[in-house]
PDB file of N, CA and C in Angstrom:
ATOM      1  N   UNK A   1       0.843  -1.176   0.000  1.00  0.00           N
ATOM      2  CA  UNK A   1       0.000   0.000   0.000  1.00  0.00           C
ATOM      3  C   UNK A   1       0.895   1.248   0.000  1.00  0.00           C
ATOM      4  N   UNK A   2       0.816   1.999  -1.089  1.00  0.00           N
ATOM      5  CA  UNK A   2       1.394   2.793  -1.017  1.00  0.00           C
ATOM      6  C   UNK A   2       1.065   4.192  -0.394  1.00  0.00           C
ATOM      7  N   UNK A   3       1.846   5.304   0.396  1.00  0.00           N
ATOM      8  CA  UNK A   3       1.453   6.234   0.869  1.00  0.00           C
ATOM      9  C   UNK A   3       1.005   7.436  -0.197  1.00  0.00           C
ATOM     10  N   UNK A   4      -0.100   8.153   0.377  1.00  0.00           N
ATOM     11  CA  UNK A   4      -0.286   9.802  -0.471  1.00  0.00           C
ATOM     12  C   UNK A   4       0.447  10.679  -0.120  1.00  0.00           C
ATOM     13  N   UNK A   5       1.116  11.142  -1.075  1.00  0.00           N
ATOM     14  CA  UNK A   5       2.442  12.377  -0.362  1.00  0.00           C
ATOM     15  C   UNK A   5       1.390  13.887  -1.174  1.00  0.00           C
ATOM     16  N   UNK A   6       2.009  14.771   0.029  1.00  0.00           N
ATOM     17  CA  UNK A   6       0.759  15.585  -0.354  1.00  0.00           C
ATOM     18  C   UNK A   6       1.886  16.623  -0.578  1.00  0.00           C
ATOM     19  N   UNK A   7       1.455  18.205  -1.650  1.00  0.00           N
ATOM     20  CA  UNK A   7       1.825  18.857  -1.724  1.00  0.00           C
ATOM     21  C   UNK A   7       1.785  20.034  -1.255  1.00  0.00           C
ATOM     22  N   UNK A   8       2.784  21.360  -1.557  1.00  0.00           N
ATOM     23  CA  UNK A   8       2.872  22.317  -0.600  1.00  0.00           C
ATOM     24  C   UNK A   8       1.094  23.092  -0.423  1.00  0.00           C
ATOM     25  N   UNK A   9       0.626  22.503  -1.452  1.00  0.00           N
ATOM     26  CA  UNK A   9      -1.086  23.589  -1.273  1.00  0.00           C
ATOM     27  C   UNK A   9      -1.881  22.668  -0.496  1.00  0.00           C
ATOM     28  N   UNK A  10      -1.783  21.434  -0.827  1.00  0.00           N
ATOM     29  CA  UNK A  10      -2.398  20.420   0.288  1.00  0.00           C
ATOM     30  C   UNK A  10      -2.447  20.437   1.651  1.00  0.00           C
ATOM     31  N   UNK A  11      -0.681  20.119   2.143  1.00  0.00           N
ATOM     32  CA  UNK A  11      -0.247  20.237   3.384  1.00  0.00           C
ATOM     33  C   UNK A  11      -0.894  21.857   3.855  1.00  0.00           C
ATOM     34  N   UNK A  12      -0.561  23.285   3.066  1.00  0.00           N
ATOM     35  CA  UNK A  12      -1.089  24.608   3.573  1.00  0.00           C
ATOM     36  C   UNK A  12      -2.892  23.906   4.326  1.00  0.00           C
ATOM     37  N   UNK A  13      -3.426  23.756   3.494  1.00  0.00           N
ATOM     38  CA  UNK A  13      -5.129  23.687   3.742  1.00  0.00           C
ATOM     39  C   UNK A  13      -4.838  23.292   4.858  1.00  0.00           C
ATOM     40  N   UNK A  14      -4.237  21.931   5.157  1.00  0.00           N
ATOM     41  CA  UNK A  14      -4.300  20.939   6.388  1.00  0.00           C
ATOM     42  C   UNK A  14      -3.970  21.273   7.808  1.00  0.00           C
ATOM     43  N   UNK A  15      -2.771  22.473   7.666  1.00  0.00           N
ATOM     44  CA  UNK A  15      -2.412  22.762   8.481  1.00  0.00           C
ATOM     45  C   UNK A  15      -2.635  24.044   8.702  1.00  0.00           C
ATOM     46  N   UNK A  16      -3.333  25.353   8.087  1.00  0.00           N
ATOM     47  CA  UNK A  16      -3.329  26.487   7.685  1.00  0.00           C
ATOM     48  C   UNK A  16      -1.908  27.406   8.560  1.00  0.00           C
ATOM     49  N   UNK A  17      -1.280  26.996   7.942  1.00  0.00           N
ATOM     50  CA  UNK A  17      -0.153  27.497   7.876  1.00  0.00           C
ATOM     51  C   UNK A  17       0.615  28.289   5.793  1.00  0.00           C
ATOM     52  N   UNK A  18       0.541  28.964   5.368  1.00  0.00           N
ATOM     53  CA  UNK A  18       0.747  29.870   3.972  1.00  0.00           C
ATOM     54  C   UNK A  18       1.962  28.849   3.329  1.00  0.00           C
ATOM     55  N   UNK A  19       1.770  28.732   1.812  1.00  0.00           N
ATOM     56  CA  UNK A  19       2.675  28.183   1.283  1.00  0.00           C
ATOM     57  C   UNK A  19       4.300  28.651   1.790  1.00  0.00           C
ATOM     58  N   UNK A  20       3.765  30.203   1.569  1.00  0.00           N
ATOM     59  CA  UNK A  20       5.448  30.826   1.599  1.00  0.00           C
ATOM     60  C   UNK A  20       5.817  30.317   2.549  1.00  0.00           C
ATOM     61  N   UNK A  21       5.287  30.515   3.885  1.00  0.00           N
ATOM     62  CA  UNK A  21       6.366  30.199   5.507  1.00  0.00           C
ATOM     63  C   UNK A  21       6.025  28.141   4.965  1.00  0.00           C
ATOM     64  N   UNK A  22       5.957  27.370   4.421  1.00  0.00           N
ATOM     65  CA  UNK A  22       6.188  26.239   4.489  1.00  0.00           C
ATOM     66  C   UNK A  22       7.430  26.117   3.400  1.00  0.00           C
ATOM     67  N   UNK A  23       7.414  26.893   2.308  1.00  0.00           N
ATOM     68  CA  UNK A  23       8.592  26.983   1.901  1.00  0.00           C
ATOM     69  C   UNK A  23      10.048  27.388   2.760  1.00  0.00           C
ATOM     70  N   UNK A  24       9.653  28.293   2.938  1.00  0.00           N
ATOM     71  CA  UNK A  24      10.742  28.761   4.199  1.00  0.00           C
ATOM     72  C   UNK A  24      10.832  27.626   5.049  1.00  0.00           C
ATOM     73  N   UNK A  25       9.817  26.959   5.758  1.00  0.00           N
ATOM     74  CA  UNK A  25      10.478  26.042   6.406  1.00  0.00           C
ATOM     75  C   UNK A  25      11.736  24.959   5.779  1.00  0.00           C
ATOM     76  N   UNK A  26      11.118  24.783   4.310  1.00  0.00           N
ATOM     77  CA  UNK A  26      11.914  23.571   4.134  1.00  0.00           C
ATOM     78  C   UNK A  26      13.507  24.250   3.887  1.00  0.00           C
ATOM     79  N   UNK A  27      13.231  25.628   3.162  1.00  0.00           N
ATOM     80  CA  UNK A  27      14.662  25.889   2.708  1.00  0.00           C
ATOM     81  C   UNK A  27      15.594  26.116   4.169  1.00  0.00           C
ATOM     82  N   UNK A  28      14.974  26.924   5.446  1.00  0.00           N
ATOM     83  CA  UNK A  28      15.711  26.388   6.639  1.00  0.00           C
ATOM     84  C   UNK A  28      15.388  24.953   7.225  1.00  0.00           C
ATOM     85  N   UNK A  29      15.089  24.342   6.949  1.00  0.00           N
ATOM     86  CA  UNK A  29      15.263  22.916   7.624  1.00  0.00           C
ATOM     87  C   UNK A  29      14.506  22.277   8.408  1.00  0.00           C
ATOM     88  N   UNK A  30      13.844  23.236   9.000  1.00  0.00           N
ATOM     89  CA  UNK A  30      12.287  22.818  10.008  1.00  0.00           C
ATOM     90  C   UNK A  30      11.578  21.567   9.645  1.00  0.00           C
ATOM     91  N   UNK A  31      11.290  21.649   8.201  1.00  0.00           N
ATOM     92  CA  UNK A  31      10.561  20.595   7.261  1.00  0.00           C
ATOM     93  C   UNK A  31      11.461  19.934   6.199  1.00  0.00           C
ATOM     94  N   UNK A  32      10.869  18.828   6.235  1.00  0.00           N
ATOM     95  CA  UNK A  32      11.922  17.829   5.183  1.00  0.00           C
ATOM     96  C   UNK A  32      10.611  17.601   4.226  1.00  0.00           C
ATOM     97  N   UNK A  33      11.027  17.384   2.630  1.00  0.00           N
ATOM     98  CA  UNK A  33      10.218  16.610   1.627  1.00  0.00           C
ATOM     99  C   UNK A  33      10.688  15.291   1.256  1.00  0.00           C
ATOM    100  N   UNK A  34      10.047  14.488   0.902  1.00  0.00           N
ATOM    101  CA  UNK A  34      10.162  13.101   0.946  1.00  0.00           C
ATOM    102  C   UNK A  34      11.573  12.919  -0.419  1.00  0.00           C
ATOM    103  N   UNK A  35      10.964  13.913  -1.452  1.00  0.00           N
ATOM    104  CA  UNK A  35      11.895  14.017  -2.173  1.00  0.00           C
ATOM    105  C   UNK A  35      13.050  15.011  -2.456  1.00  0.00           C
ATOM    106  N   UNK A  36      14.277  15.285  -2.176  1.00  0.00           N
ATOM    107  CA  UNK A  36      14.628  16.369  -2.044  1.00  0.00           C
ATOM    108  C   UNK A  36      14.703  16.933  -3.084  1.00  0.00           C
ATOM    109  N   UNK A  37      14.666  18.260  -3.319  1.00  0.00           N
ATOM    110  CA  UNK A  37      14.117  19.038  -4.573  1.00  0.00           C
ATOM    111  C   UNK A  37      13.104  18.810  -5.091  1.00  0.00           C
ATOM    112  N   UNK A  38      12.093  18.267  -4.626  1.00  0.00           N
ATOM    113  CA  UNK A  38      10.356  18.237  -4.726  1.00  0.00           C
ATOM    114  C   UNK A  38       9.775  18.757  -3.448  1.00  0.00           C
ATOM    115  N   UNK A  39       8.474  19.568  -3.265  1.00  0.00           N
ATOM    116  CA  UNK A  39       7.910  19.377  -2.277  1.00  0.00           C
ATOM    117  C   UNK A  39       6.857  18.525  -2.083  1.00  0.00           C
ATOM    118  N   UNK A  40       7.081  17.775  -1.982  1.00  0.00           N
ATOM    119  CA  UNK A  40       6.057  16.274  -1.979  1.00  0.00           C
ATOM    120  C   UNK A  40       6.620  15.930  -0.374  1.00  0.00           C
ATOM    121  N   UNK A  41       5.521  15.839   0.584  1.00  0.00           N
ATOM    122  CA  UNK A  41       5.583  15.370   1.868  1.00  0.00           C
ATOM    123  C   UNK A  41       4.780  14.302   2.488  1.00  0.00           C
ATOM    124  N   UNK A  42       5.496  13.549   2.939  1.00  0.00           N
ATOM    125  CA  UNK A  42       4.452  12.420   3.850  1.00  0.00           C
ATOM    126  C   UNK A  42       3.429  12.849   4.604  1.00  0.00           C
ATOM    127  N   UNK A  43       2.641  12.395   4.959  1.00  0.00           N
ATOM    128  CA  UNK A  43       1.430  13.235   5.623  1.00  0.00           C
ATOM    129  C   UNK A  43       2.261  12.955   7.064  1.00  0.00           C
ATOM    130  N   UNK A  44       2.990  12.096   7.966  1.00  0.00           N
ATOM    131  CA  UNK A  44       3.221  12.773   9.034  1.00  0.00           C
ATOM    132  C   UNK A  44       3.755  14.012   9.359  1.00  0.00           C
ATOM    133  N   UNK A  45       3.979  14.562   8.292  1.00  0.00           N
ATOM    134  CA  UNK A  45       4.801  16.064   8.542  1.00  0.00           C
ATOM    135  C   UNK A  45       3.931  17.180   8.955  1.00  0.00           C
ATOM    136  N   UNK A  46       2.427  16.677   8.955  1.00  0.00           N
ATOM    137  CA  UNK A  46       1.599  17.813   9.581  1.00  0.00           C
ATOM    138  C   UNK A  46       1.397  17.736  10.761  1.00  0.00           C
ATOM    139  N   UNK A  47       1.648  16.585  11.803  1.00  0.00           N
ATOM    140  CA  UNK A  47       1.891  16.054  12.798  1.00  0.00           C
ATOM    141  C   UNK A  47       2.997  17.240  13.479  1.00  0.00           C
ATOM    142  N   UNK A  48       4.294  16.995  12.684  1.00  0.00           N
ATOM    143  CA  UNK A  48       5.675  17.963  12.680  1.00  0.00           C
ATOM    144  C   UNK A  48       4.972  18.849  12.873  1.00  0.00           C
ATOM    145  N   UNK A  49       4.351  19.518  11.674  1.00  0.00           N
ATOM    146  CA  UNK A  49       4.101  21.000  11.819  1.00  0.00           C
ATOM    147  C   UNK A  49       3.387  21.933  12.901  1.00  0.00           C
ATOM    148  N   UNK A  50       2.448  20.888  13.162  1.00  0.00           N
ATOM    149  CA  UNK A  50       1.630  20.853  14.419  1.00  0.00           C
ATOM    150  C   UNK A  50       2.384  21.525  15.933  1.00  0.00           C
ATOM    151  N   UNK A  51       3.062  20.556  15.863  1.00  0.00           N
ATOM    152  CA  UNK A  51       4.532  20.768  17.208  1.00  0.00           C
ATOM    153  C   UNK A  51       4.897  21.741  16.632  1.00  0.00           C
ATOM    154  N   UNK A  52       5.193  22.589  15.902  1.00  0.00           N
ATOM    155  CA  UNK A  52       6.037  23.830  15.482  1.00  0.00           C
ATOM    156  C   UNK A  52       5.111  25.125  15.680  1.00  0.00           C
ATOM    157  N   UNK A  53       4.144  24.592  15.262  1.00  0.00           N
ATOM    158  CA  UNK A  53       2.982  25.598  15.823  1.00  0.00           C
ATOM    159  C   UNK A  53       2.548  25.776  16.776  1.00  0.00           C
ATOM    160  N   UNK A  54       2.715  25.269  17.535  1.00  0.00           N
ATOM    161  CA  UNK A  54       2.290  25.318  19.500  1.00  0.00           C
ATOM    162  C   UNK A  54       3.549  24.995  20.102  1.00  0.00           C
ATOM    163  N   UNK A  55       4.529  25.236  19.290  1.00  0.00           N
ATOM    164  CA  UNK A  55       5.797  25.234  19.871  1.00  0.00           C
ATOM    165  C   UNK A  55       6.126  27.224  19.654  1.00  0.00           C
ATOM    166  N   UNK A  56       5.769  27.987  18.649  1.00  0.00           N
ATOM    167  CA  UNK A  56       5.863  29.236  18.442  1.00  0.00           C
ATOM    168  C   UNK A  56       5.488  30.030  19.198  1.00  0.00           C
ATOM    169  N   UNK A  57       5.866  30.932  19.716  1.00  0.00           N
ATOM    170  CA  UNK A  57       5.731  32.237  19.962  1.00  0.00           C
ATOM    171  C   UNK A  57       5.208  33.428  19.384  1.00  0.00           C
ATOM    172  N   UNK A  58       5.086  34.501  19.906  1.00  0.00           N
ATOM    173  CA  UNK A  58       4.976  35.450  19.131  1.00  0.00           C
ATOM    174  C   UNK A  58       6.177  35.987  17.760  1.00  0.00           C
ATOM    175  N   UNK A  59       5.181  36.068  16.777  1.00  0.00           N
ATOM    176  CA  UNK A  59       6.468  36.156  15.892  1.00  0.00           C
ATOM    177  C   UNK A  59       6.724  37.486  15.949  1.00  0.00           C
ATOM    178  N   UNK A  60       7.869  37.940  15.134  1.00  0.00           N
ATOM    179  CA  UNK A  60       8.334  38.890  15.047  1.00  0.00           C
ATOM    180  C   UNK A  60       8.858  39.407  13.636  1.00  0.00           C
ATOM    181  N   UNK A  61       9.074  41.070  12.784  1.00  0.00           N
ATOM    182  CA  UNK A  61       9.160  41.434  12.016  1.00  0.00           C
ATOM    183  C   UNK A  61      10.608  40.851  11.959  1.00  0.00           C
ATOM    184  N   UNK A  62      11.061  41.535  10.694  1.00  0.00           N
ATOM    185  CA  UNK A  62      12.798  41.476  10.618  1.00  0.00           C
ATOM    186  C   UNK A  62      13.588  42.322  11.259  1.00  0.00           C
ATOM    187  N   UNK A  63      12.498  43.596  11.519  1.00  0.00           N
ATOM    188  CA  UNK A  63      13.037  44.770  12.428  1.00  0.00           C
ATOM    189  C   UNK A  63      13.178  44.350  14.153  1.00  0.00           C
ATOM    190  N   UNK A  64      12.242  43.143  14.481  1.00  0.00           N
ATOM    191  CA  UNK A  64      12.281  42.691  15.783  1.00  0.00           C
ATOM    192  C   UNK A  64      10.743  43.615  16.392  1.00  0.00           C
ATOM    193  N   UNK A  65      10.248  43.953  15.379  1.00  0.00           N
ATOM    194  CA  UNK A  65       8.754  44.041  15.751  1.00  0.00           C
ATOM    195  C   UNK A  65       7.968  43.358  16.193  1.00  0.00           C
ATOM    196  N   UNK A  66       7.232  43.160  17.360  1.00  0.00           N
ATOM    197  CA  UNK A  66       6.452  41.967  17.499  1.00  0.00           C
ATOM    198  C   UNK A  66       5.247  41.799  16.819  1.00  0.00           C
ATOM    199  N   UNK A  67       4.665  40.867  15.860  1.00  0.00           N
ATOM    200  CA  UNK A  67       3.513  41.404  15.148  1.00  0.00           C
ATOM    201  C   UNK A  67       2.592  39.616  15.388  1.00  0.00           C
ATOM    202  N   UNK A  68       2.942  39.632  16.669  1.00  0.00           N
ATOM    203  CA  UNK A  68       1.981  38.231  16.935  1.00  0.00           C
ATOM    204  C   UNK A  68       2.162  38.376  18.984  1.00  0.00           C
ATOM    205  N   UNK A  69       1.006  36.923  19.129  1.00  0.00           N
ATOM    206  CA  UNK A  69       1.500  37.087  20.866  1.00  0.00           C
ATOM    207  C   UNK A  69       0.150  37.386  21.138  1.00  0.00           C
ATOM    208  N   UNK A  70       0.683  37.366  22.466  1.00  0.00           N
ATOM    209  CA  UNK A  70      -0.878  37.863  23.349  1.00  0.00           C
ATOM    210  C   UNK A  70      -0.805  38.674  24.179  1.00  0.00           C
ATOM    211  N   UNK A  71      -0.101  40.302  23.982  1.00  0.00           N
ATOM    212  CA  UNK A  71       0.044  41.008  24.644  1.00  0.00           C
ATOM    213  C   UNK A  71      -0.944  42.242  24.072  1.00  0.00           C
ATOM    214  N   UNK A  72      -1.596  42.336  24.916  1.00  0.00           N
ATOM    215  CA  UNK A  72      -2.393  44.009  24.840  1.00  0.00           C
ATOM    216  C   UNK A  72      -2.204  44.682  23.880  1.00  0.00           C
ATOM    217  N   UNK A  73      -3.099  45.002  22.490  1.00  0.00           N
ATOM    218  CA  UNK A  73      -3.164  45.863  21.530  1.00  0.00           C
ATOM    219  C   UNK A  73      -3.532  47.124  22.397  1.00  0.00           C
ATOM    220  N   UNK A  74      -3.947  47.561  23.331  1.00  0.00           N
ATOM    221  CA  UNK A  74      -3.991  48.888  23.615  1.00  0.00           C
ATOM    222  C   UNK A  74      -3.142  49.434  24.671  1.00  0.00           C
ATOM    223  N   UNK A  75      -2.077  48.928  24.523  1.00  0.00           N
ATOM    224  CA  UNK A  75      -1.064  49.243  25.644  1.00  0.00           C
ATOM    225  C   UNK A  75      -0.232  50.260  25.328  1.00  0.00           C
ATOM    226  N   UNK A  76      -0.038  50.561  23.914  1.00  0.00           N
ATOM    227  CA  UNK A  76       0.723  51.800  23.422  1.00  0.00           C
ATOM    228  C   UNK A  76      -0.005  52.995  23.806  1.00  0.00           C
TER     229      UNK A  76
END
């Protein structure tokens, strides 16, 4: 029986997480594709992604802006 390897628009829906930051994951390393230089992924990798997502924090700009989190929008 062979497995369904799903792709980067697939895995996005599944996990709603944006193509781009799943690209980014793979080109830093976070995420592996089954094939390298394909993005074709095993479906446990939404499992992975899962843990990466409740593993995150507030994110932050490139400037070190915080533009996520759970701190008070009316605190400025």
């Amino acid at each position: 029986m062979s497995k369904k390897l799903l792709t980067i628009k697939e895995l996005s829906k599944r996990t709603g997480i944006s193509p781009r930051t799943l690209y980014q994951w793979v080109f830093y390393g976070k995420i592996e594709p089954v094939v390298p230089g394909h993005c074709l992924f095993d479906e446990n990798v939404v499992d992975v992604i899962k843990n990466i997502k409740k593993n995150r924090k507030g994110r932050r700009s490139p400037n070190g802006i915080k533009i996520g989190g759970t701190e008070n929008e009316n605190s400025i």
